[in-house]
C-alpha atoms as a PDB file:
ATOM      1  CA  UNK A   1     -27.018  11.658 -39.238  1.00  0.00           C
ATOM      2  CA  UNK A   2     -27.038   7.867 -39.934  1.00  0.00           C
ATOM      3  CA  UNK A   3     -23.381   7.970 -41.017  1.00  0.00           C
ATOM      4  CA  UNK A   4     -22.645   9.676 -37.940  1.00  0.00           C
ATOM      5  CA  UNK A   5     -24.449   7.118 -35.181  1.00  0.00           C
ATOM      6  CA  UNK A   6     -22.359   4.344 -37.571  1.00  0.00           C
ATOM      7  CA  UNK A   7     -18.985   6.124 -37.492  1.00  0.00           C
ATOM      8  CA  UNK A   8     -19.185   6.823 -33.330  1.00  0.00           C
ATOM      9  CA  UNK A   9     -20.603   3.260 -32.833  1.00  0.00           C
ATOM     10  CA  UNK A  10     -17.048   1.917 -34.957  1.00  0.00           C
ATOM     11  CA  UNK A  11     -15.092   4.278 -32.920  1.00  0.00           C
ATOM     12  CA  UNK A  12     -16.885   3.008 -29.439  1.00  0.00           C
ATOM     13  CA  UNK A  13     -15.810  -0.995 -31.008  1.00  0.00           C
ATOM     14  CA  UNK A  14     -12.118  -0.033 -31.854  1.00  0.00           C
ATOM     15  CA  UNK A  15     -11.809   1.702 -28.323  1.00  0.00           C
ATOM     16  CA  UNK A  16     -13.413  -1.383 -26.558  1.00  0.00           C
ATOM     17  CA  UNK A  17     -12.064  -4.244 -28.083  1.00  0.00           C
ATOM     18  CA  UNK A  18      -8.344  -2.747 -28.380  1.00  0.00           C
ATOM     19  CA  UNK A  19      -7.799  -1.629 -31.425  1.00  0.00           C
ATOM     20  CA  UNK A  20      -6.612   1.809 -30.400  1.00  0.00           C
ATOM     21  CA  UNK A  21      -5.009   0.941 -27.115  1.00  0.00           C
ATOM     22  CA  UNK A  22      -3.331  -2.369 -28.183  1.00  0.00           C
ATOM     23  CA  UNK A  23      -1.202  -4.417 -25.198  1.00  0.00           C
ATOM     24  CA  UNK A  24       1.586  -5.721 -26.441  1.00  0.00           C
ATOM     25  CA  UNK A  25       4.845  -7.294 -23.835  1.00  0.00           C
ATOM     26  CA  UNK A  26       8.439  -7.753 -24.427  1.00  0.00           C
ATOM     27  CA  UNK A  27      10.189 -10.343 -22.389  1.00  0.00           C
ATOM     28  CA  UNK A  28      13.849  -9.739 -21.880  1.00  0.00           C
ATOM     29  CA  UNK A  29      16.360 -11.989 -19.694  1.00  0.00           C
ATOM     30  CA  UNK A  30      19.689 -11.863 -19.297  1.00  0.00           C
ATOM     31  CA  UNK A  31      22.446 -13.979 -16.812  1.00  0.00           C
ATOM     32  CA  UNK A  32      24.968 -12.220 -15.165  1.00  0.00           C
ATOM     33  CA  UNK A  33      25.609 -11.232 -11.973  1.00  0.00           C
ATOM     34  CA  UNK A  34      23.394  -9.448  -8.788  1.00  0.00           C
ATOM     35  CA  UNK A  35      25.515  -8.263  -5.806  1.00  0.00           C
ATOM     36  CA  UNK A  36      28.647 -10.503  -6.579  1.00  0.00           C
ATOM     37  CA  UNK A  37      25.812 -13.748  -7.194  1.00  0.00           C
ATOM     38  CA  UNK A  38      25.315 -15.715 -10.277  1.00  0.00           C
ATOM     39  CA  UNK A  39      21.980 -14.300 -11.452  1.00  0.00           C
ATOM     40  CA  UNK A  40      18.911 -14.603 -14.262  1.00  0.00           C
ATOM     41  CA  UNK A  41      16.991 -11.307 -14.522  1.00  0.00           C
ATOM     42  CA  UNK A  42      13.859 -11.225 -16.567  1.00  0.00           C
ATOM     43  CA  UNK A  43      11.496  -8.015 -17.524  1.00  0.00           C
ATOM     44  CA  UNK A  44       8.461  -8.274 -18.901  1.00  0.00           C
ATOM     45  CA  UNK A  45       7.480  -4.416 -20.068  1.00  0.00           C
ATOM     46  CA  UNK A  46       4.075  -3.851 -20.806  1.00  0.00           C
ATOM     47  CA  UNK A  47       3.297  -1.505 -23.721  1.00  0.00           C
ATOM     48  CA  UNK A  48      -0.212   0.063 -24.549  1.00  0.00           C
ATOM     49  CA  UNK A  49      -0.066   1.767 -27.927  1.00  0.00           C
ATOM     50  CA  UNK A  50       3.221   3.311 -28.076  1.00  0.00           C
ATOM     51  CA  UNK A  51       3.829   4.190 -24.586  1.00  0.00           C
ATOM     52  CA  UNK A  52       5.466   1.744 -21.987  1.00  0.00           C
ATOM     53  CA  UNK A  53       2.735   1.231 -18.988  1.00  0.00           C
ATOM     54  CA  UNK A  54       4.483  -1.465 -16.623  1.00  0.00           C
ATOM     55  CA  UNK A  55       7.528  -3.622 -15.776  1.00  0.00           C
ATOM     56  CA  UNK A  56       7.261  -6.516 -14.331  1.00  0.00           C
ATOM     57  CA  UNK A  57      11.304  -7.480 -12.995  1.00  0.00           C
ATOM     58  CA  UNK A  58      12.433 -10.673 -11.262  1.00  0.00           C
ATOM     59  CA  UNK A  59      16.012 -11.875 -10.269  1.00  0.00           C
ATOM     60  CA  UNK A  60      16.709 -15.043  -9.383  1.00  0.00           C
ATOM     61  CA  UNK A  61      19.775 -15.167  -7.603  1.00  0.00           C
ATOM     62  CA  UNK A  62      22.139 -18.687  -6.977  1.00  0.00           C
ATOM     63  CA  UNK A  63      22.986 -18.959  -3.233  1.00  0.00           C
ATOM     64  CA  UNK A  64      22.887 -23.361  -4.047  1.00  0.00           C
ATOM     65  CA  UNK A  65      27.005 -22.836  -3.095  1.00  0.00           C
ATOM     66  CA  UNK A  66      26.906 -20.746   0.064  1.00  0.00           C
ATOM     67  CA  UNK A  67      27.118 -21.480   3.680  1.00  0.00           C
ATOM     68  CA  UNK A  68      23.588 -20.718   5.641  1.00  0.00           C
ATOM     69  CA  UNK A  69      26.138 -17.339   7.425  1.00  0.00           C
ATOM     70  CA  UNK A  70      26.490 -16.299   3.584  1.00  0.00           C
ATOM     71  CA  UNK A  71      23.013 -16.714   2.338  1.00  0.00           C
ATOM     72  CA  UNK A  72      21.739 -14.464   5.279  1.00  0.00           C
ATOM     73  CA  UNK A  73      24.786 -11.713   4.647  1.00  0.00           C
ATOM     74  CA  UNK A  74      23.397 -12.042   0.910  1.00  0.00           C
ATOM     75  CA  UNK A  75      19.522 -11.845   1.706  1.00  0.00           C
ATOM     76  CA  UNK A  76      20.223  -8.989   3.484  1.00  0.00           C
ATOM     77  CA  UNK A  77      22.240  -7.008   1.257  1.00  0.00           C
ATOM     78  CA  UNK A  78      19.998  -7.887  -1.589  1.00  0.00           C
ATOM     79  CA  UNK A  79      16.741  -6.268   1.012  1.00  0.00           C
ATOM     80  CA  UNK A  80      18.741  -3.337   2.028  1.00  0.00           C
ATOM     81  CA  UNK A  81      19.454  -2.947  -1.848  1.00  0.00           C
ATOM     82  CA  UNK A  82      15.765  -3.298  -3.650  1.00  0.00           C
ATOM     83  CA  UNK A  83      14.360  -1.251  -0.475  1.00  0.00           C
ATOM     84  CA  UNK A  84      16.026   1.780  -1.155  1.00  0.00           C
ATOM     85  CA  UNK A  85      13.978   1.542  -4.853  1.00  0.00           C
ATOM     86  CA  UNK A  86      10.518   1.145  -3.250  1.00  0.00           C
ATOM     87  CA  UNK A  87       8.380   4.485  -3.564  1.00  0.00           C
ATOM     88  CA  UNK A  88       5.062   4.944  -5.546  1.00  0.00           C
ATOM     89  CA  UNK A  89       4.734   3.306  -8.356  1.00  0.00           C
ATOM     90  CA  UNK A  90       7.070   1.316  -7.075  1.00  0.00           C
ATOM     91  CA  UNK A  91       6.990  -2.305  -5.142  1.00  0.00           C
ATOM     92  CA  UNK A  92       9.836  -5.085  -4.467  1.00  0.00           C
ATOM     93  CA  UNK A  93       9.981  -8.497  -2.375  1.00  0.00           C
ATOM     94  CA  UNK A  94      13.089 -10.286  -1.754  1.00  0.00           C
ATOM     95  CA  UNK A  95      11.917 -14.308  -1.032  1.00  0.00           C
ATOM     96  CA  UNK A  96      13.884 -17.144   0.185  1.00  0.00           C
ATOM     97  CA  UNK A  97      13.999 -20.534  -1.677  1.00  0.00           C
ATOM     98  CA  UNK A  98      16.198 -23.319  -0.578  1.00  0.00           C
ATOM     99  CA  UNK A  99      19.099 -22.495  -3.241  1.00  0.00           C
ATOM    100  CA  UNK A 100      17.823 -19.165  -4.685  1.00  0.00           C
ATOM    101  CA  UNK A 101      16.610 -15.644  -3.851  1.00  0.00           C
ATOM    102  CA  UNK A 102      13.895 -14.394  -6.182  1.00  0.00           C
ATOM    103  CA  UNK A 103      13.831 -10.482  -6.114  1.00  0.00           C
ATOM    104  CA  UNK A 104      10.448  -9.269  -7.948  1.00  0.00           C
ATOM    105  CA  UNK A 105      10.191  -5.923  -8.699  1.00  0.00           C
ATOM    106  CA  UNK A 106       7.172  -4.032 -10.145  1.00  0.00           C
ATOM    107  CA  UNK A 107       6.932  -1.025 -11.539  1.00  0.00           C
ATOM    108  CA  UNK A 108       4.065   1.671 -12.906  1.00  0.00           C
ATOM    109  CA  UNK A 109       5.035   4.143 -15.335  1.00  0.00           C
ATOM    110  CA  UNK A 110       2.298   5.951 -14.568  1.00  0.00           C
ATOM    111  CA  UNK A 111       2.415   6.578 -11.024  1.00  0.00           C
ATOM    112  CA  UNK A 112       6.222   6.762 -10.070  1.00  0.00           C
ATOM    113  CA  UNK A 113       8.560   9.943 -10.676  1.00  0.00           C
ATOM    114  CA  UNK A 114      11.483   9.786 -12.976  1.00  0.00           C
ATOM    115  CA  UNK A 115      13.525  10.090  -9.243  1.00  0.00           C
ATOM    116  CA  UNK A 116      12.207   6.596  -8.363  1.00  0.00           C
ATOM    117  CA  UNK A 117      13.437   4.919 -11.418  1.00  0.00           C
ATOM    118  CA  UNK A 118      16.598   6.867 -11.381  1.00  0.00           C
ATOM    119  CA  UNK A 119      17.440   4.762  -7.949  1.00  0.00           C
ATOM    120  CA  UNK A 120      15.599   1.464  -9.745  1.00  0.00           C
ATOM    121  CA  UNK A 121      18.832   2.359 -13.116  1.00  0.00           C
ATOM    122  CA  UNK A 122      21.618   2.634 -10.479  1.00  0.00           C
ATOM    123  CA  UNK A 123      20.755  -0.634  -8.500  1.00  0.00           C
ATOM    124  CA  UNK A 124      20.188  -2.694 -11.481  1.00  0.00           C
ATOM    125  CA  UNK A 125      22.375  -0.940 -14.186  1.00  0.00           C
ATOM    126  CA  UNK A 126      19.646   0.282 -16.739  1.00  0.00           C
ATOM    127  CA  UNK A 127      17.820   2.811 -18.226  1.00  0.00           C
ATOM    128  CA  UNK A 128      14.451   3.386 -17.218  1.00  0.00           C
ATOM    129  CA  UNK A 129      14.166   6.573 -15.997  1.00  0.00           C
ATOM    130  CA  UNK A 130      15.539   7.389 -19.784  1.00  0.00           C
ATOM    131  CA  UNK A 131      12.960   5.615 -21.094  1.00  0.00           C
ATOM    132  CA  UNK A 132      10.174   7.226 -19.139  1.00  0.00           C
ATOM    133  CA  UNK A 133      11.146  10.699 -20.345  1.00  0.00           C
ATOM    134  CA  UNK A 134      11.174   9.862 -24.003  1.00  0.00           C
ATOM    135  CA  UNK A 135       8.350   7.821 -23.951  1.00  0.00           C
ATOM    136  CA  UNK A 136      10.042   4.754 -25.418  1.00  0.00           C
ATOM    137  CA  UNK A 137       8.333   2.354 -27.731  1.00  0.00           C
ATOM    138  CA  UNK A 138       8.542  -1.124 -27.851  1.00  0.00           C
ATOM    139  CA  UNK A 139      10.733  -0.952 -29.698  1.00  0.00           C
ATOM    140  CA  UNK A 140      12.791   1.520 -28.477  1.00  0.00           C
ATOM    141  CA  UNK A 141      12.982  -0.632 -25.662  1.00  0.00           C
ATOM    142  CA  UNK A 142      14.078  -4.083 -27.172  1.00  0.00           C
ATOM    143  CA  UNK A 143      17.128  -2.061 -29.195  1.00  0.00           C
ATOM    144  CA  UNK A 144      18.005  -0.523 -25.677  1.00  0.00           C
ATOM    145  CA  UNK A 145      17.688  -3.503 -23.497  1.00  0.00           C
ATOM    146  CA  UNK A 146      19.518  -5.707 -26.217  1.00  0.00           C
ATOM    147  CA  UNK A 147      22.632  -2.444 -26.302  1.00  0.00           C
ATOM    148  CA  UNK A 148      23.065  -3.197 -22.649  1.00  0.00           C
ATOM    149  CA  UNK A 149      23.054  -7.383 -23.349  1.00  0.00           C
ATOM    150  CA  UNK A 150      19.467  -8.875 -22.594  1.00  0.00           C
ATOM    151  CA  UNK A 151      17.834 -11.066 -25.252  1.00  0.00           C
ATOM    152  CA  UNK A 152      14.192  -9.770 -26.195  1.00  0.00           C
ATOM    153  CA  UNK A 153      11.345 -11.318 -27.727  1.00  0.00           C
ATOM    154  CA  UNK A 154       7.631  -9.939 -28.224  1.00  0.00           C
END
């Protein structure tokens, strides 16, 4: 009986501290381009154990060289385009610095559909929705996000 009340209390420790369920985030970035815009995107996915829990996206996007008409044609496009995305599980903002536009996006594995990351894949060009039905690992994810040219680090 003693052995048991030890081996439950070890598993209650390992469960609480981590052990088990251990967090662990890969950063990727990559420059390119975000609706004809210079652009740096960065995701931060969040992993507990093996299975991917949240990402964490934000775009910065260069408007420094455009005239005040352009930077309003681009904030709207860039709204009109991260909108279509938002559903549950599912948040984005589009804010307005003086030479940028940072678009954030967040998203929760848990609560959206594999439809709502299907729209997040076609407006940003990745694979997430993949990702969600395979249950990728980290990495899984690092060896697909590097395939389509993002540098990763844990």
């Amino acid at each position: 009986m003693k052995k048991y009340g030890i081996l439950v209390s070890v598993l209650f420790l390992s469960v609480v501290t981590g052990c088990f369920f251990s967090k662990e985030t890969v950063t990727c970035t990559m420059d390119g381009k975000q609706s004809g815009m210079d652009a740096t995107k960065e995701i931060a996915a969040t992993f507990e154990g093996n299975e991917l829990k949240q990402l964490n996206m934000k775009i910065t996007v260069d408007v420094k060289d455009q005239t005040d008409g352009m930077k309003g044609v681009a904030k709207s496009v860039l709204e009109s385009t991260f909108k279509e995305m938002e559903t549950d599980g599912i948040t984005e903002s589009v804010t307005e610095e003086e030479d940028h536009f940072d678009v954030v996006v967040d998203v929760d594995f848990e609560k959206t559909k594999t439809e709502g990351l299907e729209q997040v894949d076609q407006n940003l060009d990745s694979h997430f929705a993949d990702m969600k039905e395979q249950k990728a690992t980290a990495d899984d994810f690092i060896k697909v996000m590097e395939e389509d040219g993002y540098s990763c680090k844990k």
